[in-house]
C-alpha atoms as a PDB file:
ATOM      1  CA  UNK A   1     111.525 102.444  86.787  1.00  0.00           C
ATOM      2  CA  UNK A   2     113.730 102.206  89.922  1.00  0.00           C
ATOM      3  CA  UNK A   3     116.874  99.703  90.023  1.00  0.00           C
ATOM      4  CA  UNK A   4     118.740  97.893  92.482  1.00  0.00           C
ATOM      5  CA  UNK A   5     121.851  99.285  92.099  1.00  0.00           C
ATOM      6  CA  UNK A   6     122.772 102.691  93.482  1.00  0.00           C
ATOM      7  CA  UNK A   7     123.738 105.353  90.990  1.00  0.00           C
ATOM      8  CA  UNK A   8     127.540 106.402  90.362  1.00  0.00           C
ATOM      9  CA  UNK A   9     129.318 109.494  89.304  1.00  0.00           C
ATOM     10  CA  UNK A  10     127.603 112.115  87.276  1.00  0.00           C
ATOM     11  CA  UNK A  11     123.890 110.280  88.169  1.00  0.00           C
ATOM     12  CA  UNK A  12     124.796 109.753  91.424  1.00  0.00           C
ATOM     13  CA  UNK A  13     125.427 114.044  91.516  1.00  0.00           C
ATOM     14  CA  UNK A  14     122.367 114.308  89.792  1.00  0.00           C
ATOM     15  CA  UNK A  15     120.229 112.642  92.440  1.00  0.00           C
ATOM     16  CA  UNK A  16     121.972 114.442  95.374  1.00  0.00           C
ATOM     17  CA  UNK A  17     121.239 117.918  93.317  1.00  0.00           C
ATOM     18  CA  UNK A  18     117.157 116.750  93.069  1.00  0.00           C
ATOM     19  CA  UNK A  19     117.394 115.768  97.005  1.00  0.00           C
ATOM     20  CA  UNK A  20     119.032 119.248  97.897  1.00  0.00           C
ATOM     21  CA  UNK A  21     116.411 120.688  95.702  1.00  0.00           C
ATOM     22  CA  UNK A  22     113.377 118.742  97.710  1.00  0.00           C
ATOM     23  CA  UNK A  23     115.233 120.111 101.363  1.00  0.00           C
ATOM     24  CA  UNK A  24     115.022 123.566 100.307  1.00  0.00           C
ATOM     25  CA  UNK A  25     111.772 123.136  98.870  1.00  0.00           C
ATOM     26  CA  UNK A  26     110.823 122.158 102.403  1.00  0.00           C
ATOM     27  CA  UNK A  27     112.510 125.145 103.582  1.00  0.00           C
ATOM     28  CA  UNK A  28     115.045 122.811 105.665  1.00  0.00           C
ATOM     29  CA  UNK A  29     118.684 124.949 105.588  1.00  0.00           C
ATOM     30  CA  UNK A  30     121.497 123.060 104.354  1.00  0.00           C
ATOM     31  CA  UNK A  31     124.998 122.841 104.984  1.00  0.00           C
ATOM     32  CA  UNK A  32     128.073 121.790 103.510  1.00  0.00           C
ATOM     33  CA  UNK A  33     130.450 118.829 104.598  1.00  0.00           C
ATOM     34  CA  UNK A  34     129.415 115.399 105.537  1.00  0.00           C
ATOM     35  CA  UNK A  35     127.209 114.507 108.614  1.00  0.00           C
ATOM     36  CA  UNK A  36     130.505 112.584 110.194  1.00  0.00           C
ATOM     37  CA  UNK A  37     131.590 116.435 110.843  1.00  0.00           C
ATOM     38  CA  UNK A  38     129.355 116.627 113.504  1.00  0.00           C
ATOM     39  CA  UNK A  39     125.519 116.156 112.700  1.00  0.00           C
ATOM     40  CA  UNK A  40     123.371 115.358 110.153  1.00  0.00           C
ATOM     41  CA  UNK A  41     120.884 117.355 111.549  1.00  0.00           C
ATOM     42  CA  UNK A  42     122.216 120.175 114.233  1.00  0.00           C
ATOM     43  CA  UNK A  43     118.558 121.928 114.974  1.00  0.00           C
ATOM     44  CA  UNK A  44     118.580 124.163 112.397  1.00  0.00           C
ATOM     45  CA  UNK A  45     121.319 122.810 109.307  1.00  0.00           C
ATOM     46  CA  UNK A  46     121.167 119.642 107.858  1.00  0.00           C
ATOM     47  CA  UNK A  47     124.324 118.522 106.186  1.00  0.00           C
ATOM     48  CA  UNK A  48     124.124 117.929 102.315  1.00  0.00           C
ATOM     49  CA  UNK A  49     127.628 115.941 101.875  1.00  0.00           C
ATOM     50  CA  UNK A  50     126.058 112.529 101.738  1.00  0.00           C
ATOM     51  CA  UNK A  51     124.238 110.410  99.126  1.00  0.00           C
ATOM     52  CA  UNK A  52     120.765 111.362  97.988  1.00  0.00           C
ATOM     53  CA  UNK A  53     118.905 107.932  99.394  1.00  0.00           C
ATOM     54  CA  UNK A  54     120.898 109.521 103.289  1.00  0.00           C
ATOM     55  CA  UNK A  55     119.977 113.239 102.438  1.00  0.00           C
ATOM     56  CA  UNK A  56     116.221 111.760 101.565  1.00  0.00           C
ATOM     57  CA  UNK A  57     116.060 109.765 104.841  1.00  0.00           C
ATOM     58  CA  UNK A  58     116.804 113.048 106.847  1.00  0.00           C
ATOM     59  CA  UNK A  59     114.186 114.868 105.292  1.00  0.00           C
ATOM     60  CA  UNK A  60     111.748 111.963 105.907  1.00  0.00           C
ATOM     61  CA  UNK A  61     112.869 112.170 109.849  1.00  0.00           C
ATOM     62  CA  UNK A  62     112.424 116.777 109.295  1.00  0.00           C
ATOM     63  CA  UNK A  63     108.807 115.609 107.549  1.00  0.00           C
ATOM     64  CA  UNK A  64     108.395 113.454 110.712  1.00  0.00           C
ATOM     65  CA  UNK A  65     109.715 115.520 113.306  1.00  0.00           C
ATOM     66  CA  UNK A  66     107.620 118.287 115.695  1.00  0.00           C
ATOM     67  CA  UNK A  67     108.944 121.568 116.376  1.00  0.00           C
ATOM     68  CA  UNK A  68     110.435 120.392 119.496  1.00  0.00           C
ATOM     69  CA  UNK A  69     112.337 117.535 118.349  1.00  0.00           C
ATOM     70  CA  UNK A  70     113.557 119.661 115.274  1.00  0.00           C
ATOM     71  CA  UNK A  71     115.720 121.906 117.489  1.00  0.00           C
ATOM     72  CA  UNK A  72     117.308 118.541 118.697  1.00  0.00           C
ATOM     73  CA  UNK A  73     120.556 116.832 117.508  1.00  0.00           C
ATOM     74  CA  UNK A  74     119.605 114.413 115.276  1.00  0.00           C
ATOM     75  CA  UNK A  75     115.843 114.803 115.395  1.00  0.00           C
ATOM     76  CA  UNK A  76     116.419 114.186 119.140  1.00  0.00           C
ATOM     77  CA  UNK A  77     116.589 110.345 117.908  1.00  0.00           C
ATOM     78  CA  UNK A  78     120.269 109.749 119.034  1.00  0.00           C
ATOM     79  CA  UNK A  79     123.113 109.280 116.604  1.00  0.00           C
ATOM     80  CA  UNK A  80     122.579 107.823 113.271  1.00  0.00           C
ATOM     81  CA  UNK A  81     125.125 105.842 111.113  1.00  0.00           C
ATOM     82  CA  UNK A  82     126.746 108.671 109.930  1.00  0.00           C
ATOM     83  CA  UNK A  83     126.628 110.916 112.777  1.00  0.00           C
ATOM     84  CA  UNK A  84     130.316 112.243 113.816  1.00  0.00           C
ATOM     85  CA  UNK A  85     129.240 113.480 117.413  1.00  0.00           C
ATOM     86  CA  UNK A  86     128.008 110.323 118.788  1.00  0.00           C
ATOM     87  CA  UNK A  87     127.711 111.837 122.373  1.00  0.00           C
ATOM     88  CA  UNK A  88     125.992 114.638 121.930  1.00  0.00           C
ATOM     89  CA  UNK A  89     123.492 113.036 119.503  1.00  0.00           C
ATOM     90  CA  UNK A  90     122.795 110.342 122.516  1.00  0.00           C
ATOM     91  CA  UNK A  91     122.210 112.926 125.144  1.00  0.00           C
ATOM     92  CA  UNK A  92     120.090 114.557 122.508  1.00  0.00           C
ATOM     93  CA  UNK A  93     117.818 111.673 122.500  1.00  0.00           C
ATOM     94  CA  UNK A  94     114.078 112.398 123.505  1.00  0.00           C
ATOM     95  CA  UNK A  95     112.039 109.096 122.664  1.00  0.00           C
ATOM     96  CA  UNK A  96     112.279 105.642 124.045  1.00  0.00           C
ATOM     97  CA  UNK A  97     113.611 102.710 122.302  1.00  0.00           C
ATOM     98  CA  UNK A  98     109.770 102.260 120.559  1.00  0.00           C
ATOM     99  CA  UNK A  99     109.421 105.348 119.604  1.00  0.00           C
ATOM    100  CA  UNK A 100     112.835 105.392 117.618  1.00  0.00           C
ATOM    101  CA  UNK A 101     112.052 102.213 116.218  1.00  0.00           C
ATOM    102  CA  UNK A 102     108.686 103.522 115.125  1.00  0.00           C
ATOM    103  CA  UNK A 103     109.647 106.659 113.168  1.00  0.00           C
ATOM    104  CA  UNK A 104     113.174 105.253 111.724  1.00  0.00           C
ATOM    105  CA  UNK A 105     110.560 102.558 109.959  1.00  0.00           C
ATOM    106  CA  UNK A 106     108.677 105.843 108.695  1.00  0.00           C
ATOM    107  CA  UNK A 107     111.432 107.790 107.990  1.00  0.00           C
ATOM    108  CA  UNK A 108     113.123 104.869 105.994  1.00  0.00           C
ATOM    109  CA  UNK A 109     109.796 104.218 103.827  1.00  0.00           C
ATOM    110  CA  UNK A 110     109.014 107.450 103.361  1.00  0.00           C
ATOM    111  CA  UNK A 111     112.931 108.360 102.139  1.00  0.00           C
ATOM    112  CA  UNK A 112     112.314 105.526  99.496  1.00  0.00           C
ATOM    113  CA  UNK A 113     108.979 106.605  98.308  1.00  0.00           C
ATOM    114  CA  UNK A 114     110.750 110.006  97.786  1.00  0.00           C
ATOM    115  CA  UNK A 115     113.525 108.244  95.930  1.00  0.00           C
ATOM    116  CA  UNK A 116     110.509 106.662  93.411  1.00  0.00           C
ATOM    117  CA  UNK A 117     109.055 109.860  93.192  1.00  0.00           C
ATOM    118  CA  UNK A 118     112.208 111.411  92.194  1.00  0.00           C
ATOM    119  CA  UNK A 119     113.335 108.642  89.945  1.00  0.00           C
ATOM    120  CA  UNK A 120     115.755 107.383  91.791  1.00  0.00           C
ATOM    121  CA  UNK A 121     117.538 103.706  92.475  1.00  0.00           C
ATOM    122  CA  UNK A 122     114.594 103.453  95.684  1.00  0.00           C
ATOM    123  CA  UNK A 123     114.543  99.726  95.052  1.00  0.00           C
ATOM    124  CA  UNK A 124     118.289  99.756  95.877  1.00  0.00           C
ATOM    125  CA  UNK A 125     117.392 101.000  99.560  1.00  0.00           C
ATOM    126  CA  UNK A 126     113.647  98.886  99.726  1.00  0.00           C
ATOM    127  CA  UNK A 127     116.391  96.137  99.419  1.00  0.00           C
ATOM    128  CA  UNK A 128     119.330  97.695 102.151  1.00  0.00           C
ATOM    129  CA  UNK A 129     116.990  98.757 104.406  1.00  0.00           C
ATOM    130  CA  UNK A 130     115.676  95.027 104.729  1.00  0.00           C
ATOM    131  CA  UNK A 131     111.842  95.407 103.415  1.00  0.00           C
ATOM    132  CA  UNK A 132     111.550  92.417 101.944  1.00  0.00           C
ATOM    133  CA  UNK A 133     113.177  90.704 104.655  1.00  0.00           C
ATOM    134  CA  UNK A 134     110.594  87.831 105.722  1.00  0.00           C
ATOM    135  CA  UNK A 135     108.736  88.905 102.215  1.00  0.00           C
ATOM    136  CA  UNK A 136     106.838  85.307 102.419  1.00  0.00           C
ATOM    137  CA  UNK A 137     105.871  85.688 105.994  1.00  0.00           C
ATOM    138  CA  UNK A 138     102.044  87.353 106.413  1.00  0.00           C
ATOM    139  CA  UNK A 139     103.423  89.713 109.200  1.00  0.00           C
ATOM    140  CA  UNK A 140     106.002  91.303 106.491  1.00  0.00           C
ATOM    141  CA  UNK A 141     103.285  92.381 104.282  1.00  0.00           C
ATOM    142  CA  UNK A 142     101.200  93.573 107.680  1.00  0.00           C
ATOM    143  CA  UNK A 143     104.153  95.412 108.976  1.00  0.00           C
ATOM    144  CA  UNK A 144     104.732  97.272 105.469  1.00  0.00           C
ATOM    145  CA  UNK A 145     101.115  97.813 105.346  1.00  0.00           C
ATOM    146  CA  UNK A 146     100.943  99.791 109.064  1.00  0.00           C
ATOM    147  CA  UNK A 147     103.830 101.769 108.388  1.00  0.00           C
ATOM    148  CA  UNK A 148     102.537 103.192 105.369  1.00  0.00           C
ATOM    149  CA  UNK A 149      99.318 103.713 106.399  1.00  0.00           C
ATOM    150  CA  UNK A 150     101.015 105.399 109.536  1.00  0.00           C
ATOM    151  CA  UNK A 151     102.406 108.006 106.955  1.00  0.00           C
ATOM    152  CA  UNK A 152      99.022 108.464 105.566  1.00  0.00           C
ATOM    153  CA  UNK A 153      97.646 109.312 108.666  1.00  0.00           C
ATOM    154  CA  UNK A 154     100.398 111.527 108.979  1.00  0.00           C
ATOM    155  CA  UNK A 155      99.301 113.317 105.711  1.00  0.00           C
ATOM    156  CA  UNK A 156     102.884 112.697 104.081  1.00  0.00           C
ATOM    157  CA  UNK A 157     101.583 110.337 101.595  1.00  0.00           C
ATOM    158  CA  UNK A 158      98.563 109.569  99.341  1.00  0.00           C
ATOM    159  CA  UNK A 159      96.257 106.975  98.615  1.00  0.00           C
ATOM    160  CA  UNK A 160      98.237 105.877  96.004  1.00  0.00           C
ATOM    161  CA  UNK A 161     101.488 105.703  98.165  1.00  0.00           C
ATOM    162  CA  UNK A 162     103.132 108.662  96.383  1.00  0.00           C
ATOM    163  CA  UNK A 163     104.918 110.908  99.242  1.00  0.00           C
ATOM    164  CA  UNK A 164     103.745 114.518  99.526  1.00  0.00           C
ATOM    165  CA  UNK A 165     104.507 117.914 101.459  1.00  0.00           C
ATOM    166  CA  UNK A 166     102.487 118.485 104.023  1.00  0.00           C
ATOM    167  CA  UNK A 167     101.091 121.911 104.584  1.00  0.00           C
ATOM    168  CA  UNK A 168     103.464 124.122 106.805  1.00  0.00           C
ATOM    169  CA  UNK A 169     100.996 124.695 109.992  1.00  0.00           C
ATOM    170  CA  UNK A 170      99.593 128.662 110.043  1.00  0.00           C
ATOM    171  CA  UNK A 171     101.613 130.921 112.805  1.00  0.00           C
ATOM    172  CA  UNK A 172      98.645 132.573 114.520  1.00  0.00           C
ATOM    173  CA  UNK A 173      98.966 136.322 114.544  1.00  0.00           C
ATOM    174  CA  UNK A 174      99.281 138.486 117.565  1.00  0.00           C
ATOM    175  CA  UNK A 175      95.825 140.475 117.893  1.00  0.00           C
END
């Protein structure tokens, strides 16, 4: 059961805890302080001072991200909303316009699913983030539809929807 309204307090601890939990499960290295400090994501620390459903969306972008782009500022995506070093995140950036678009539609998805998974408030951020904007339009249900199957292609979710780790790639050996 997910709700519409975001959690508070003690729950809303509780669901930051179980999103730090899933980043080091990943192996991603947090840090403390907010993202507004500098970045959420500095190449090699991502800040854990921010709300599970923002902590879950950078994950999504780490889950998304190549080794190239996750040496980058900010995924090499340019600044997000709570990014403090606005600059440095822009001449960070490595993909066009499209390409942002593209993966922040992933990365926002995916976050959520993680929030279901986790039994969190995801419906809270299916309804922020504008999914069911347009929700009696064809193309909204299309546009849904792609992106998720883009993250299945991706291996980061299953048939069922349900978001999963993808296998760390094998470091080949020197002979």
């Amino acid at each position: 059961m997910t709700s519409p309204a975001r959690a508070e307090g003690a729950r809303a601890e509780a669901h930051r805890r179980a999103a730090v939990g899933l980043a080091r499960q990943l192996g991603i290295r947090l840090g403390a302080g907010s993202p507004r400090r500098g970045f959420g994501w500095d190449g090699r620390i991502m800040r854990a001072g921010t709300e599970a459903y923002m902590l879950l969306h950078e994950v999504a972008h780490w889950l998304l991200s190549d080794g190239r782009r996750r040496r980058a500022f900010e995924f090499g995506l340019g600044p997000g909303p709570e990014t403090g070093r606005r600059g440095g995140a822009r001449r960070a950036r490595q993909l066009t316009e499209r390409a942002c678009e593209r993966e922040e539609a992933m990365a926002s998805l995916l976050g959520i699913l993680w929030e279901a998974e986790l039994r969190q408030p995801a419906l809270a951020s299916f309804l922020d983030q504008n999914w069911l904007e347009g929700a009696d339009r064809p193309g909204a249900a299309r546009y849904f539809e792609t992106v998720l199957a883009r993250l299945a292609a991706a291996g980061l979710v299953d048939a069922a929807g349900h978001p999963m780790i993808r296998p760390r790639p094998q470091r080949r050996s020197a002979p």
